[in-house]
Protein backbone atom coordinates (compact mmCIF):
# COMPACT_ATOMS: atom_id res chain seq x y z
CA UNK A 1 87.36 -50.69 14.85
CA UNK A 2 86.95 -54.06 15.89
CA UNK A 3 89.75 -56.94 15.46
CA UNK A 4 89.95 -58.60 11.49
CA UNK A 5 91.97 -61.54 11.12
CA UNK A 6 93.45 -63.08 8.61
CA UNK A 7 94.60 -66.88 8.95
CA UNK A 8 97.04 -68.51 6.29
CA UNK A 9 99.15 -71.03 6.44
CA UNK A 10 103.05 -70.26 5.94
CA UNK A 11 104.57 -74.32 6.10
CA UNK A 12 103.13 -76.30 9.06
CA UNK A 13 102.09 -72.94 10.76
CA UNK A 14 98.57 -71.46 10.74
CA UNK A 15 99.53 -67.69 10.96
CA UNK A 16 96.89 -65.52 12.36
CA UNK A 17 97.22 -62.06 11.25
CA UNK A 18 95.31 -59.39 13.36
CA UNK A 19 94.38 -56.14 12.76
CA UNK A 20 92.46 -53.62 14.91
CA UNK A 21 91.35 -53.85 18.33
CA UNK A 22 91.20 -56.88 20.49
CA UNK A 23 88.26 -55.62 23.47
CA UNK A 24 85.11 -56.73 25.63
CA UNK A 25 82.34 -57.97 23.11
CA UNK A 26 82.76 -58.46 19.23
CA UNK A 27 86.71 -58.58 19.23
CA UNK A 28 87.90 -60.91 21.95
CA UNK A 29 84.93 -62.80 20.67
CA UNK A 30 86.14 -63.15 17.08
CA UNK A 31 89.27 -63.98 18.72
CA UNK A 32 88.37 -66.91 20.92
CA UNK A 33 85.96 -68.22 18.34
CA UNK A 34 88.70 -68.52 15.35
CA UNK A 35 91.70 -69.67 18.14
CA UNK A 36 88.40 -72.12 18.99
CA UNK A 37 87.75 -73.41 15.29
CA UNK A 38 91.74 -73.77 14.32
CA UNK A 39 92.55 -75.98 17.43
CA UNK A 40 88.98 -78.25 16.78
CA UNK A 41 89.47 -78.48 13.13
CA UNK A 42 93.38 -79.73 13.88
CA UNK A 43 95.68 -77.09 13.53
CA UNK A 44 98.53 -77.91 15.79
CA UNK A 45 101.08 -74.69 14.92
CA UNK A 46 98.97 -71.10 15.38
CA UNK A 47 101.19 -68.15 15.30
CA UNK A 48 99.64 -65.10 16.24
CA UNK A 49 100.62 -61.94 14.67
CA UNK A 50 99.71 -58.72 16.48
CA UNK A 51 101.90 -56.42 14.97
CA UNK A 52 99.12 -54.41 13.49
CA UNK A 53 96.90 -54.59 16.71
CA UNK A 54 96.28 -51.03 18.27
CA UNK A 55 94.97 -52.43 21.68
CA UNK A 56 94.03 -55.47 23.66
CA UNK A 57 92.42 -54.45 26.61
CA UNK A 58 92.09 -57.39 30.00
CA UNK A 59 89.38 -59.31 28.12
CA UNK A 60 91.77 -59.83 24.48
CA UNK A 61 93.70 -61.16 27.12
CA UNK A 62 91.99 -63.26 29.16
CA UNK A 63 91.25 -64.62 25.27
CA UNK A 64 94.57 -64.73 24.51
CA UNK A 65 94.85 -67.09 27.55
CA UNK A 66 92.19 -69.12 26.89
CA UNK A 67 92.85 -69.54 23.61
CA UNK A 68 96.44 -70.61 24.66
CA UNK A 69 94.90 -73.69 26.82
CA UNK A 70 92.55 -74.48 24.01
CA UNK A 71 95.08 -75.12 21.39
CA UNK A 72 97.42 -77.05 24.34
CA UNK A 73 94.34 -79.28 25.26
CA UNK A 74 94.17 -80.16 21.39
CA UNK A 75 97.83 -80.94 21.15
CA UNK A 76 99.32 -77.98 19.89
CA UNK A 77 101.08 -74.52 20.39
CA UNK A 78 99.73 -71.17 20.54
CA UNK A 79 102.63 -68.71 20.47
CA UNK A 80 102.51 -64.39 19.81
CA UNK A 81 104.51 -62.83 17.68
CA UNK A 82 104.79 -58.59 17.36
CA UNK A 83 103.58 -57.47 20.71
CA UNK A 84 103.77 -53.95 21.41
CA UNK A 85 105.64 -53.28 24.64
CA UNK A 86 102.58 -52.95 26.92
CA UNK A 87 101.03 -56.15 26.06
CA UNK A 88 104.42 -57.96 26.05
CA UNK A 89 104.41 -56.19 29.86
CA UNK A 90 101.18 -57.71 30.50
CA UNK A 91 101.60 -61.07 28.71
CA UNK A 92 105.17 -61.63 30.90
CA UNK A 93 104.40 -65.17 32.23
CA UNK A 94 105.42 -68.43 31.19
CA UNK A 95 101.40 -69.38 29.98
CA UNK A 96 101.65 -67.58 27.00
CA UNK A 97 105.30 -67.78 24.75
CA UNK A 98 106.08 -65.25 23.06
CA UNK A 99 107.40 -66.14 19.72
CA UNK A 100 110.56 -63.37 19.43
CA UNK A 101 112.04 -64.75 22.87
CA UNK A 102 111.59 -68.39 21.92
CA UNK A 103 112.57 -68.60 18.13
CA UNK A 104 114.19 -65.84 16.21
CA UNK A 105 113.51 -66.30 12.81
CA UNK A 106 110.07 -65.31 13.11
CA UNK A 107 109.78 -61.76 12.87
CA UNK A 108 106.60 -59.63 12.32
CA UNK A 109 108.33 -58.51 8.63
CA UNK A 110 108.90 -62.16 8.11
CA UNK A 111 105.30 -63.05 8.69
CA UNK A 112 103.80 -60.66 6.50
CA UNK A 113 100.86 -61.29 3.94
CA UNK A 114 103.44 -60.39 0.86
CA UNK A 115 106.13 -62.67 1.86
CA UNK A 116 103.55 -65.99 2.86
């Protein structure tokens, strides 16, 4: 299964829930291109929610990355929130925050469709 996401708006943040598998082709494209259309259209705050992601192979990272400069470039923040521990292994460096180290009142439970 490739990645779904669903993007809401919790406050000032544009959560981006995703679901699935973030690979080469359809699902680090779907990715980039909604990271893409947030930052253009203005959305300064993204929060990306992973908790429910079952893999993110080099590519969903490389997209993470870029999408990480994109939103910057536009004036904003990108940060991840509910990495399992292999992606938070792979994600270790300062380009990409990850939301539990920096603020802890974002939680994956906290950020959860039910509770928006």
């Amino acid at each position: 299964m490739s990645v779904k996401l669903t993007i809401r708006q919790v406050g000032d943040v544009t959560v981006i829930d995703a679901t699935g598998r973030i690979t080469l082709g359809e699902g680090a494209s779907t990715f980039r291109d909604s990271i893409r259309d947030l930052a253009t259209k203005g959305d300064k705050k993204l929060l990306v929610n992973l908790s429910d992601v079952s893999y993110i192979d080099s590519s969903g990272i490389g997209e993470m990355v870029s999408g990480f400069t994109t939103v910057t470039n536009h004036g904003g923040q990108l940060k991840l929130l509910g990495l399992s521990k292999r992606v938070k292994d792979l994600t270790a460096f300062p380009a990409v925050p990850q939301q539990e180290q920096n603020n802890p009142k974002y939680t994956p439970g906290s950020c959860k469709q039910n509770q928006a």
